[in-house]
Protein backbone atom coordinates (compact mmCIF):
# COMPACT_ATOMS: atom_id res chain seq x y z
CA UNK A 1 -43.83 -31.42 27.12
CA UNK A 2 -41.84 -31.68 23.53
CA UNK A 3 -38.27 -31.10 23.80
CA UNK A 4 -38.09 -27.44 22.44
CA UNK A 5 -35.52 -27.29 19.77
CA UNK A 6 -34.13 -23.85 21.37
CA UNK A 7 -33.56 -25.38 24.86
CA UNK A 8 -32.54 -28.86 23.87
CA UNK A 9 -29.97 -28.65 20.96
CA UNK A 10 -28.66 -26.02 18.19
CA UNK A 11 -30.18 -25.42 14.78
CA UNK A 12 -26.87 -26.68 13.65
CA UNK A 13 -27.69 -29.85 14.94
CA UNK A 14 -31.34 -29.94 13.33
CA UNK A 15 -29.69 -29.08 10.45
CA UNK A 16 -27.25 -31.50 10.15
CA UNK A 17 -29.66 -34.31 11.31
CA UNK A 18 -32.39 -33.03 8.25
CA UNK A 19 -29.37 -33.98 5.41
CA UNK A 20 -29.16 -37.27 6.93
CA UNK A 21 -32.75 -38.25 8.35
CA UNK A 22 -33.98 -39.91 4.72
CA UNK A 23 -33.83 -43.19 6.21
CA UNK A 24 -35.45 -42.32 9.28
CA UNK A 25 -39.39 -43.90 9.66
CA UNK A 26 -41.77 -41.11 10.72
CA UNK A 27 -41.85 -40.47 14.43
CA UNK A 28 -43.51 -38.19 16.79
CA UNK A 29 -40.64 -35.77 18.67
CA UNK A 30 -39.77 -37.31 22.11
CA UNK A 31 -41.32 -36.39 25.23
CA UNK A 32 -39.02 -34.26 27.69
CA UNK A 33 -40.97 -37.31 30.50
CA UNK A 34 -39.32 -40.20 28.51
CA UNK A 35 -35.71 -38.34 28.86
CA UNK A 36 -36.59 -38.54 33.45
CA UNK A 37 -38.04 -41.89 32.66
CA UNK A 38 -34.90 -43.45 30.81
CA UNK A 39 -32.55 -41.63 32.80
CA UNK A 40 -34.66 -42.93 36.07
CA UNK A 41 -34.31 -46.73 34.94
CA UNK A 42 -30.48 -45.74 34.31
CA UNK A 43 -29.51 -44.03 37.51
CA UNK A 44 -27.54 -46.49 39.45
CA UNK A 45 -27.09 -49.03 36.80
CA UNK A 46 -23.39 -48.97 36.11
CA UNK A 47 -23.20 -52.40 34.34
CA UNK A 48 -25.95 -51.43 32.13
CA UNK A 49 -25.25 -53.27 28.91
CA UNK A 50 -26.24 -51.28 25.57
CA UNK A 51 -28.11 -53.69 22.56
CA UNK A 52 -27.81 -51.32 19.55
CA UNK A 53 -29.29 -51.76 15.98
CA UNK A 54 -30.04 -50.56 12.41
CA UNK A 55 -32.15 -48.02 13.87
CA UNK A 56 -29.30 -45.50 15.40
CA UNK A 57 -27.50 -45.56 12.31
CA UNK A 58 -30.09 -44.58 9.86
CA UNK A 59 -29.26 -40.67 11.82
CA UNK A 60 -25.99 -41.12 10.05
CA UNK A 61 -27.46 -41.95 6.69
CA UNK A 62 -27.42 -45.86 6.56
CA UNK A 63 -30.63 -47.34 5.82
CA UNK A 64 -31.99 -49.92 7.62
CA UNK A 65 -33.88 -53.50 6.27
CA UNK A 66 -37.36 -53.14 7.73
CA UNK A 67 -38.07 -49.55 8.98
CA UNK A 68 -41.92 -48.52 7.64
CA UNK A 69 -41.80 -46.57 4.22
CA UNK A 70 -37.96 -45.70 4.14
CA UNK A 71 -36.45 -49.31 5.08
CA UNK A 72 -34.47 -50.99 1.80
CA UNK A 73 -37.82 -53.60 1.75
CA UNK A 74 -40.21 -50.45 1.67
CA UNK A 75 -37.91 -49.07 -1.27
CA UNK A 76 -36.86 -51.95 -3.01
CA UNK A 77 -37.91 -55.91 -4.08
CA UNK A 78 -34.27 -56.66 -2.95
CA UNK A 79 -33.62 -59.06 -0.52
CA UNK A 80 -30.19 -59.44 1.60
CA UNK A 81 -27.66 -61.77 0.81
CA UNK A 82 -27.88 -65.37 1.83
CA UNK A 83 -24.53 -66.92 3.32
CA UNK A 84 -25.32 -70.50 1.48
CA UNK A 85 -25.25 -68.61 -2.21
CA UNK A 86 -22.26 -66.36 -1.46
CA UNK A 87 -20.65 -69.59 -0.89
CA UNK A 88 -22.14 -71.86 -3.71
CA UNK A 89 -22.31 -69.44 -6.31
CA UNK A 90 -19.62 -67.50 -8.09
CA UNK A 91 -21.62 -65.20 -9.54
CA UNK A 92 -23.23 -64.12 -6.49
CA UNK A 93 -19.98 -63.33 -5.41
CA UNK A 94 -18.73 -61.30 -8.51
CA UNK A 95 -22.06 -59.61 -8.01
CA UNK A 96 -21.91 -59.01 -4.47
CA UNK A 97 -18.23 -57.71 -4.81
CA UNK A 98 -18.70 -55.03 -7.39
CA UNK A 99 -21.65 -53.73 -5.84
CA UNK A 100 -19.51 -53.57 -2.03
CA UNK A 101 -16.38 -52.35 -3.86
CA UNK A 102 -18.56 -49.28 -5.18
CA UNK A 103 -20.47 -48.47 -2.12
CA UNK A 104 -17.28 -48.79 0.32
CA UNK A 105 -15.92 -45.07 -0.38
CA UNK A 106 -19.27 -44.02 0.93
CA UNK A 107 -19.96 -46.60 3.21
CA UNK A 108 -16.78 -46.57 4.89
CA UNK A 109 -16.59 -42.08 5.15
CA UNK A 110 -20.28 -42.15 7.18
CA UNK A 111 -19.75 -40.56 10.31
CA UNK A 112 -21.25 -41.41 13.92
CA UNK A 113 -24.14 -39.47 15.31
CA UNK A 114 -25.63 -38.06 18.50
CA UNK A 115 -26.50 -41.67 19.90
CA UNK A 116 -22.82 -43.36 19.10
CA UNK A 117 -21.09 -40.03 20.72
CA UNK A 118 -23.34 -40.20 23.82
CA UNK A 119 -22.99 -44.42 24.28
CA UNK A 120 -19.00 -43.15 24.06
CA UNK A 121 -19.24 -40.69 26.84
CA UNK A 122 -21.83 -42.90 28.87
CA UNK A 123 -19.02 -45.75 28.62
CA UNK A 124 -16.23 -42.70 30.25
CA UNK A 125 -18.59 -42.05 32.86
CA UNK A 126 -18.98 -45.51 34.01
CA UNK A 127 -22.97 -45.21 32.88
CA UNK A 128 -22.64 -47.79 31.11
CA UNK A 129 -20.54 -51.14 31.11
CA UNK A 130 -20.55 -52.51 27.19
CA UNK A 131 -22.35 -52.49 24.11
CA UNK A 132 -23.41 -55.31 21.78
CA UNK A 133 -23.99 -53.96 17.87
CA UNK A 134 -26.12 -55.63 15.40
CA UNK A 135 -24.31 -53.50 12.83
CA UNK A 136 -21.41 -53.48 10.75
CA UNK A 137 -20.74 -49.82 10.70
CA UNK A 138 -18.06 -49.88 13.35
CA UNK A 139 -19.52 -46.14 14.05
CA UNK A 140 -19.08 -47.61 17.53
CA UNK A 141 -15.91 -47.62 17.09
CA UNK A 142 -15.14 -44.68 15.72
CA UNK A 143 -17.48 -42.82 18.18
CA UNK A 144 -14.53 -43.41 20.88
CA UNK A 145 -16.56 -46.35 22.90
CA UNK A 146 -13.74 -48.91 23.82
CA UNK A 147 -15.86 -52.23 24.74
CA UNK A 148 -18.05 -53.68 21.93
CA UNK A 149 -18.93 -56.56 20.36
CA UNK A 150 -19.73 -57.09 16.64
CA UNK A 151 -22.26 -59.44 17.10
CA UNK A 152 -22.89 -59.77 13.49
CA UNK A 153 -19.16 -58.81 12.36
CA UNK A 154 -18.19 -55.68 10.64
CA UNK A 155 -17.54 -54.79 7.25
CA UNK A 156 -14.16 -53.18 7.93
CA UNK A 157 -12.85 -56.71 7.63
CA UNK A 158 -12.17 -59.48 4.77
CA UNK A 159 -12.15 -63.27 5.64
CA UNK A 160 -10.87 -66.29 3.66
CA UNK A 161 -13.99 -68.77 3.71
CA UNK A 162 -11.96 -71.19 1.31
CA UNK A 163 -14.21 -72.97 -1.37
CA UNK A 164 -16.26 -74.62 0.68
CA UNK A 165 -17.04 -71.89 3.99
CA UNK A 166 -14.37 -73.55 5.59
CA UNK A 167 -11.38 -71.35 4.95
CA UNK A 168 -7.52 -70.32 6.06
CA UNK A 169 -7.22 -67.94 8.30
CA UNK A 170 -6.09 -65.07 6.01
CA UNK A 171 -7.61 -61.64 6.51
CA UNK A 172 -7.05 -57.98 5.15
CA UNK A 173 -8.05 -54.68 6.01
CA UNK A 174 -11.23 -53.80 3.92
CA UNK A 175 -9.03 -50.57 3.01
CA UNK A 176 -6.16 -52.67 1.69
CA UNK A 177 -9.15 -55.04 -0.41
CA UNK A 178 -10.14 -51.87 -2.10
CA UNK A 179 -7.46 -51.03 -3.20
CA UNK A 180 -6.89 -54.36 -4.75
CA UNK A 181 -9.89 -54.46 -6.71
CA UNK A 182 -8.86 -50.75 -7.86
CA UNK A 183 -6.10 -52.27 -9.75
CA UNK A 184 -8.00 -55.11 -10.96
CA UNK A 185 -10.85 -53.10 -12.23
CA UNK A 186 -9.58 -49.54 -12.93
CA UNK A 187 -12.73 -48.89 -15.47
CA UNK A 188 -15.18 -49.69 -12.71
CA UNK A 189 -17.67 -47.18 -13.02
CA UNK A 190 -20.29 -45.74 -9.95
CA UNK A 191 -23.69 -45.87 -11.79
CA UNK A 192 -25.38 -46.90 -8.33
CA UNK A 193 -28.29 -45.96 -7.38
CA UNK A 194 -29.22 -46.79 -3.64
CA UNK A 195 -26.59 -47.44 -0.78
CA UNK A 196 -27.58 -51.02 1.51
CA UNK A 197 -27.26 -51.41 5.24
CA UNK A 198 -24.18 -53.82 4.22
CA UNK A 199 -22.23 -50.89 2.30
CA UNK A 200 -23.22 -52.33 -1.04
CA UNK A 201 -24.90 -50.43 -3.50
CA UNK A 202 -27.65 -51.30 -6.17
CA UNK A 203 -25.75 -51.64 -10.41
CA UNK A 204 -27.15 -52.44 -13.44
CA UNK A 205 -26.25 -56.14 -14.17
CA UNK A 206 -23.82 -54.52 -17.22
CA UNK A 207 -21.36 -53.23 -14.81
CA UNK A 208 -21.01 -56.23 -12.87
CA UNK A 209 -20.38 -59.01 -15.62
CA UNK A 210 -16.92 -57.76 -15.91
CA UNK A 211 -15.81 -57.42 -12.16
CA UNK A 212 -12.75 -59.15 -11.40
CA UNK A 213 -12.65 -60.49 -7.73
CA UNK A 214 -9.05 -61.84 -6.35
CA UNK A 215 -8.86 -65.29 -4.47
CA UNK A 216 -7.07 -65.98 -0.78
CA UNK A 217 -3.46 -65.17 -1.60
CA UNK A 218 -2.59 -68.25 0.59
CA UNK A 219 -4.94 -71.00 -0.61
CA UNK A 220 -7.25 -69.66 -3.52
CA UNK A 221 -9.98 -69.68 -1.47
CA UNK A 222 -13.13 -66.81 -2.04
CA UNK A 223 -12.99 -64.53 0.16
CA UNK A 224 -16.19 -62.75 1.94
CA UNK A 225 -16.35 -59.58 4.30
CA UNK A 226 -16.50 -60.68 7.67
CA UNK A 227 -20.11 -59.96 8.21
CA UNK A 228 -22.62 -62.91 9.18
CA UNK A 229 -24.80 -62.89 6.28
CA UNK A 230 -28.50 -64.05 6.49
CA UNK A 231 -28.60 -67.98 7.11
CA UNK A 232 -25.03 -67.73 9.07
CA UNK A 233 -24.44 -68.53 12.48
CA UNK A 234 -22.97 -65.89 14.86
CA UNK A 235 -19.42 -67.70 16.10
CA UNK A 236 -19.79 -69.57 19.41
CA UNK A 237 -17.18 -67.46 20.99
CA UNK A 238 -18.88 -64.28 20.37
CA UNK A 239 -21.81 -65.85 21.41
CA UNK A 240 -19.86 -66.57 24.54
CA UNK A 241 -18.73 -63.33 25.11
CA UNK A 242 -22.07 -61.66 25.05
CA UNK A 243 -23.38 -64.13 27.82
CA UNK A 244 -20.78 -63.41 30.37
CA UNK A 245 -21.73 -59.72 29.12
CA UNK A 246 -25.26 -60.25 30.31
CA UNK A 247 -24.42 -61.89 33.22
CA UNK A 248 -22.28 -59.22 34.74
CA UNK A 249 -25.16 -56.28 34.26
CA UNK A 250 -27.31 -54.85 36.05
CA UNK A 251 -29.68 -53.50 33.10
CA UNK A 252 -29.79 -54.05 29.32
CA UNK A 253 -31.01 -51.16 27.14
CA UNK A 254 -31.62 -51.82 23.42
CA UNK A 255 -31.44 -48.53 21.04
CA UNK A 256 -33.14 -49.07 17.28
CA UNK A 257 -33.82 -52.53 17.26
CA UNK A 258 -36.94 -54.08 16.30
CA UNK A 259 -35.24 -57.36 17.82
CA UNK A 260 -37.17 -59.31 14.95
CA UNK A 261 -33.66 -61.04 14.08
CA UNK A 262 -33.18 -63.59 17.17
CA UNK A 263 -29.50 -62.95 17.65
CA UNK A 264 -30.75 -59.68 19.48
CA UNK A 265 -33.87 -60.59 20.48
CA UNK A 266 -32.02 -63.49 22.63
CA UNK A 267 -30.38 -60.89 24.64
CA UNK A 268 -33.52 -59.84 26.02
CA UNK A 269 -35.13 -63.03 26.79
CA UNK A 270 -32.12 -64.10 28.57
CA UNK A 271 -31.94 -60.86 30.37
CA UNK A 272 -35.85 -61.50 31.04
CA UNK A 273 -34.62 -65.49 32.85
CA UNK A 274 -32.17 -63.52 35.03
CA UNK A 275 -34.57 -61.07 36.23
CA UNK A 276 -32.09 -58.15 34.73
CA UNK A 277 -34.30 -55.11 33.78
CA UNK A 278 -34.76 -54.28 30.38
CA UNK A 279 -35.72 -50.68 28.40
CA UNK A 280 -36.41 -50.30 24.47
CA UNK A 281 -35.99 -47.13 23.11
CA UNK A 282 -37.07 -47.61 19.25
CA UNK A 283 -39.60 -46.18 16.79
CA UNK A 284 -42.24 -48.20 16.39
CA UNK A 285 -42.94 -51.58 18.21
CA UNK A 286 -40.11 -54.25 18.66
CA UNK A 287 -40.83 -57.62 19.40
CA UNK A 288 -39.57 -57.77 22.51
CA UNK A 289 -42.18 -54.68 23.68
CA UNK A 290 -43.86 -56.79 26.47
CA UNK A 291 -40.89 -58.45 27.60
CA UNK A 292 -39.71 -54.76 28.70
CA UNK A 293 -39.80 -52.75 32.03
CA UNK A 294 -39.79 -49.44 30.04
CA UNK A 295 -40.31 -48.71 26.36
CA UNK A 296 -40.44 -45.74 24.60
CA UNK A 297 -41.28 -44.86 20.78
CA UNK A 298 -38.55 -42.22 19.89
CA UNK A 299 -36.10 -41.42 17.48
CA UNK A 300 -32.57 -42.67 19.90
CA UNK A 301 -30.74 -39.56 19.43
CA UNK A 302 -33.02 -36.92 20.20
CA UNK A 303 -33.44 -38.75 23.47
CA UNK A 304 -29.17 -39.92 23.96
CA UNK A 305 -28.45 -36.00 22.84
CA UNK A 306 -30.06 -34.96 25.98
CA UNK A 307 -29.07 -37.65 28.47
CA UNK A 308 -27.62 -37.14 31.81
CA UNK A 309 -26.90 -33.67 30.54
CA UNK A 310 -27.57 -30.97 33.23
């Protein structure tokens, strides 16, 4: 049976998910037997930890990197930033900058969605024990849950990385960075023309030749948002954290992840060594499909809307 839009949610809510579904791959509509079967593999699996990706916030309007036909490859020849060139290259960084500093008003105003909400009240009802986020969102965050980790930082954050990627240990409030670079570049214009799944935006080269970026305050170092860029390492101690995470559950279940970058994908081979259970809810195959006890291809919040709801 299809979930029936009449029984299962409002037409406010289809509404409101049609002005913000352009970066959602096309799907089939979820089977009211994967709802039993997910909630099946969660009953009694309070430590269940949660393994989210790009995939539950493209309901709130984010794109993601690699979803079929609406992911920023499908759209674009641009690829994502490389840690080694932020740090090399001034340019990259002026470039980088301008194009963040421009997409952060709308970046930083996108609001959570069914699945974030539902992971939130999952967490107050002892459903679920933690989540791990491969985004930078922080929709987590601002969905109410209480115990996550960044495992690929957030963008709500700016670091010192000094002049070499070693830096101080200065940091600001993304907020309070913006509204530094207003007063350094009060004729910025917005001629973007497609938001990233960073918060930076796509500018013609003209408007970014003339971006001013500020150095560390406390020892003129560059300074980068702390996100782990493509060809960084996750820190150690995060990696740390997310083991003793994995450890203490009884269940891992990822949400919009098609695992292909390892930091994720880790999580469920390790789960896999420890004999810990593991369910995929994602469009499309993931590449950790056969290492999982139950996967279904659905769009996470028409699934997390309904969950445990009588």
């Amino acid at each position: 049976m299809r979930f029936s839009c009449i029984h299962f949610r409002c037409w406010d809510n289809v509404r409101k998910f049609s002005s913000t579904s352009m970066f959602v791959p096309a799907h089939e509509p979820a089977l009211e037997s994967d709802l039993r079967r997910l909630e099946k593999f969660l009953e009694n699996k309070p430590n269940t930890l949660v393994l989210t990706g790009a995939g539950i916030s493209t309901e709130s309007g984010i794109p993601d990197y690699r979803s079929e036909g609406v992911g920023l490859y499908a759209r674009s020849n641009h690829k994502p930033i490389q840690h080694g060139d932020f740090i090399k290259s001034e340019a990259v960084r002026k470039r980088y900058w301008a194009r963040n500093y421009v997409g952060w008003p709308r970046f930083s105003s996108v609001a959570p969605n069914t699945t974030h909400y539902t992971l939130a009240r999952l967490e107050r009802d002892k459903r679920i024990s933690g989540i791990v986020t491969q985004n930078v969102d922080k929709l987590h965050t601002k969905a109410g849950s209480k115990s996550v980790v960044e495992l690929h930082g957030s963008g709500y954050t700016v670091v010192c990385v000094g002049k070499n990627g070693t830096g101080c240990n200065y940091q600001i409030p993304r907020h309070e960075f913006q509204q530094i670079l207003d007063q350094m570049n009060p004729h910025m214009e917005d001629k973007s023309t497609m938001i990233r799944p960073d918060g930076d935006v796509e500018l013609p080269a003209e408007h970014v030749n003339n971006f001013k970026v500020p150095t560390c305050p406390e020892c003129d170092g560059s300074l980068k948002p702390e996100i782990v860029f493509f060809g960084d390492n996750v820190p150690m101690p995060r990696i740390e954290r997310v083991v003793r995470m994995i450890l203490q559950s009884d269940a891992v279940l990822v949400l919009g992840s098609s695992l292909t970058v390892f930091s994720g994908y880790r999580i469920v081979l390790q789960a896999n060594e420890l004999g810990i259970p593991v369910a995929i809810v994602n469009i499309g195959a993931t590449r950790g499909d056969t290492a999982a006890d139950l996967k279904i291809s659905a769009r996470c919040g028409e699934l997390m809307e309904n969950l445990f709801k009588k």
